[in-house]
N, C-alpha and C. Protein backbone atom coordinates (compact mmCIF):
# COMPACT_ATOMS: atom_id res chain seq x y z
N UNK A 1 -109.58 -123.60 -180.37
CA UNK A 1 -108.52 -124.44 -179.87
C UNK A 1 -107.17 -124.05 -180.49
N UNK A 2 -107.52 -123.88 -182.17
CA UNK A 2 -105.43 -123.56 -182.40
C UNK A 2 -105.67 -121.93 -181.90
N UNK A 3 -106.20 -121.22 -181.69
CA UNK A 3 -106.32 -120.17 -181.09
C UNK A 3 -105.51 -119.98 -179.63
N UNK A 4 -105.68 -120.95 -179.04
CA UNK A 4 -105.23 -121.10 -177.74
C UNK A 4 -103.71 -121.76 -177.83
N UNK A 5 -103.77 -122.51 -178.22
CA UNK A 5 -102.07 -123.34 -178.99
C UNK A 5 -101.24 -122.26 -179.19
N UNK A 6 -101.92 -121.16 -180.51
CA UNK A 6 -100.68 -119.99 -180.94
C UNK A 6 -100.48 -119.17 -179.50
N UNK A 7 -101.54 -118.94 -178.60
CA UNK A 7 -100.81 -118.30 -177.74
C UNK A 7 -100.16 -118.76 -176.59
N UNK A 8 -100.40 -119.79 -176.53
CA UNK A 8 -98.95 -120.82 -175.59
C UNK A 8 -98.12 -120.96 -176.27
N UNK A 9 -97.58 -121.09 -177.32
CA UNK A 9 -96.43 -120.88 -177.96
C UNK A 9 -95.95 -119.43 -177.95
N UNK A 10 -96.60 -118.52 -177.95
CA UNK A 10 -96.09 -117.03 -178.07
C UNK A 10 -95.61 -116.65 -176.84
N UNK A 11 -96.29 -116.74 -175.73
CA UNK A 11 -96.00 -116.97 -174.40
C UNK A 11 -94.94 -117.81 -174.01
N UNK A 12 -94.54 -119.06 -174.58
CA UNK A 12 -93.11 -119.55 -174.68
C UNK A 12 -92.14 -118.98 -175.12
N UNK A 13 -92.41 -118.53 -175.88
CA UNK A 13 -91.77 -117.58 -176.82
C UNK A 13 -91.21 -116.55 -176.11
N UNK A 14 -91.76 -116.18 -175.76
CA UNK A 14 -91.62 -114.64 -174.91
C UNK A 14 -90.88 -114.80 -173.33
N UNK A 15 -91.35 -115.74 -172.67
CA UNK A 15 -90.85 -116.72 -171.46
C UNK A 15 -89.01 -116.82 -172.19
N UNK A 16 -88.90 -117.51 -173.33
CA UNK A 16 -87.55 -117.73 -173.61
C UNK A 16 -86.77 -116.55 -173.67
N UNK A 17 -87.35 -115.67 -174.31
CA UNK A 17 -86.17 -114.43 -174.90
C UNK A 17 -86.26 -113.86 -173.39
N UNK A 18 -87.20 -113.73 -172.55
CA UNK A 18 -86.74 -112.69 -171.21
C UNK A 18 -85.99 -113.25 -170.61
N UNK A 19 -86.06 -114.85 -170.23
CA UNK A 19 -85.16 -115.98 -169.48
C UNK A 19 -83.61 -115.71 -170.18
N UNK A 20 -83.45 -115.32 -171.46
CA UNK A 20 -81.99 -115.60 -171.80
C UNK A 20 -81.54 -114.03 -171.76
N UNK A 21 -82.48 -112.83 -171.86
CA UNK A 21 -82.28 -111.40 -171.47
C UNK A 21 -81.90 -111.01 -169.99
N UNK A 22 -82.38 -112.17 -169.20
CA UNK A 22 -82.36 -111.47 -168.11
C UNK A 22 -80.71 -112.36 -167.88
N UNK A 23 -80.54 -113.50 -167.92
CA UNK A 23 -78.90 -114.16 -167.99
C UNK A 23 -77.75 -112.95 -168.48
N UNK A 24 -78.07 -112.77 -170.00
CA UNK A 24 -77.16 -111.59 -170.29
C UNK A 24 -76.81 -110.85 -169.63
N UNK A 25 -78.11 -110.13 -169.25
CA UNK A 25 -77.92 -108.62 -168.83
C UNK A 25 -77.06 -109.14 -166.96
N UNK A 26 -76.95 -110.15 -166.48
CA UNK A 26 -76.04 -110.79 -165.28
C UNK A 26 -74.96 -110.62 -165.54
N UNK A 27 -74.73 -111.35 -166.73
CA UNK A 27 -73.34 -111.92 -167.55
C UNK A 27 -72.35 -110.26 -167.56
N UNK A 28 -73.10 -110.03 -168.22
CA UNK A 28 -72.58 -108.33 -168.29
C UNK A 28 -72.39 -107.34 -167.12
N UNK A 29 -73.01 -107.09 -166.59
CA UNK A 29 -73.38 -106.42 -165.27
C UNK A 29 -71.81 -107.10 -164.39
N UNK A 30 -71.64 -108.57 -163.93
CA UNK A 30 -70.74 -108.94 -163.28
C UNK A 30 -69.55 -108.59 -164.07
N UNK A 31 -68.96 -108.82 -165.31
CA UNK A 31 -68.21 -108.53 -166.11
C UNK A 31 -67.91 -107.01 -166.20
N UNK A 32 -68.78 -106.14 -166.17
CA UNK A 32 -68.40 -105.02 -166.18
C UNK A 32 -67.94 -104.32 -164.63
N UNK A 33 -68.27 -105.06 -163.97
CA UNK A 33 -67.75 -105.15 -162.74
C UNK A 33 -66.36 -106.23 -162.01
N UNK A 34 -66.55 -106.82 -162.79
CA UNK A 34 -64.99 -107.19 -163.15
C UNK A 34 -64.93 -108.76 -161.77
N UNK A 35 -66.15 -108.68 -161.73
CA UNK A 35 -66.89 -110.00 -160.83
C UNK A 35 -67.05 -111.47 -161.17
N UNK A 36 -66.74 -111.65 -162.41
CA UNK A 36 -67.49 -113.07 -163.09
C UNK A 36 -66.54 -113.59 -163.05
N UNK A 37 -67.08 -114.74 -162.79
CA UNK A 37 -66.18 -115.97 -162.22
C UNK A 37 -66.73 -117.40 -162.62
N UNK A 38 -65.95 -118.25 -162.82
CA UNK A 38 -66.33 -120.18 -163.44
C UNK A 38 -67.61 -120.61 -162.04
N UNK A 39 -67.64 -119.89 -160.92
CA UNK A 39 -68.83 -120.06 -160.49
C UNK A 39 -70.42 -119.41 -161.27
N UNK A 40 -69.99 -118.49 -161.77
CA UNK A 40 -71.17 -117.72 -162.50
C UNK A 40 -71.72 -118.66 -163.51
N UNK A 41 -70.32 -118.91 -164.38
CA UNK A 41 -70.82 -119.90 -165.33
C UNK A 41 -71.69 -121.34 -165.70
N UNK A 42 -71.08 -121.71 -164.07
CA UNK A 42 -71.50 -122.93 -163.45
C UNK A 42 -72.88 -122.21 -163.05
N UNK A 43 -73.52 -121.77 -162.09
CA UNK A 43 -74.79 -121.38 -162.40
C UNK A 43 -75.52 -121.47 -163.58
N UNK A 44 -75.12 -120.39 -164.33
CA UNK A 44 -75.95 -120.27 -165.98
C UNK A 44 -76.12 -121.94 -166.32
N UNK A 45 -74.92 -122.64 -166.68
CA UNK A 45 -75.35 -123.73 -167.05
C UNK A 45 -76.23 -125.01 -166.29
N UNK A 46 -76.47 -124.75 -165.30
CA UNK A 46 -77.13 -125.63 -164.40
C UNK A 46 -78.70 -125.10 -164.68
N UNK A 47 -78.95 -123.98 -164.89
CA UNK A 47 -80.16 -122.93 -165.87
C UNK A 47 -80.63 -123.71 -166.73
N UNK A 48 -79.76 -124.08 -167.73
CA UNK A 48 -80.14 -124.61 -168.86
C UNK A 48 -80.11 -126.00 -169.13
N UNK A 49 -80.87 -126.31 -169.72
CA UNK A 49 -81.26 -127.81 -170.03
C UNK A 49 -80.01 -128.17 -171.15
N UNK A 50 -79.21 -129.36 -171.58
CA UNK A 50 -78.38 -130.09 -172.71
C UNK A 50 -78.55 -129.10 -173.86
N UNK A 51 -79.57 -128.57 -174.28
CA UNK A 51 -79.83 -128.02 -175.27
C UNK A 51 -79.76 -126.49 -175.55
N UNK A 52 -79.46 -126.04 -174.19
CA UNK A 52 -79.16 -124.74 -173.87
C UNK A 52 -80.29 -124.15 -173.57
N UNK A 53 -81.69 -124.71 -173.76
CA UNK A 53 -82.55 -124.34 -173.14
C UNK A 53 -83.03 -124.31 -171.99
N UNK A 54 -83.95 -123.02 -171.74
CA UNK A 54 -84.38 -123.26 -170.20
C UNK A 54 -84.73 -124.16 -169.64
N UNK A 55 -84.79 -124.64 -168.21
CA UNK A 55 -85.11 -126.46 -167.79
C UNK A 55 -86.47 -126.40 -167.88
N UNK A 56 -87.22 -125.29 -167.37
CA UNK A 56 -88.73 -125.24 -167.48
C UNK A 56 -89.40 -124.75 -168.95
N UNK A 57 -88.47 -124.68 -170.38
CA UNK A 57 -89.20 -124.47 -170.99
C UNK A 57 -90.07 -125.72 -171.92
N UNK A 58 -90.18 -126.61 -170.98
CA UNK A 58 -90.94 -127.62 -171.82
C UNK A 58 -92.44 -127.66 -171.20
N UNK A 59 -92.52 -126.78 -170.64
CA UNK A 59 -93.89 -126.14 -169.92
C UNK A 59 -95.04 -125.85 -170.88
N UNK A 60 -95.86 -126.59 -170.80
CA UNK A 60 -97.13 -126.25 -172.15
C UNK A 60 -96.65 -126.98 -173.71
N UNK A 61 -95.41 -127.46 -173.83
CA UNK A 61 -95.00 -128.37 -174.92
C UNK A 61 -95.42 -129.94 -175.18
């Protein structure tokens, strides 16, 4: 059983850093393209939950 626990947490884990890798690598990409705009932003934050976290990362918590 905590066997199974550590790897839903690692899997959260991992879920978080690609969810905020894959935002960046947007963030940048439009920016370097000279594209980003207070709509972009407005997206990202509608992404994230008050806490800056993902809305679905309370999935398995």
């Amino acid at each position: 059983m905590q066997g199974e626990k550590l790897k839903a947490q690692f899997a959260k884990q991992e879920f978080n850093v690609a969810f905020y890798q894959q935002i960046i690598a947007r963030v940048e990409l439009k920016a370097a393209a000279g594209q980003l705009d207070g709509n972009d932003l407005r997206a990202i934050n509608a992404l994230l939950g008050k806490e800056g976290k993902p809305k679905d990362a309370s999935v398995g918590s």
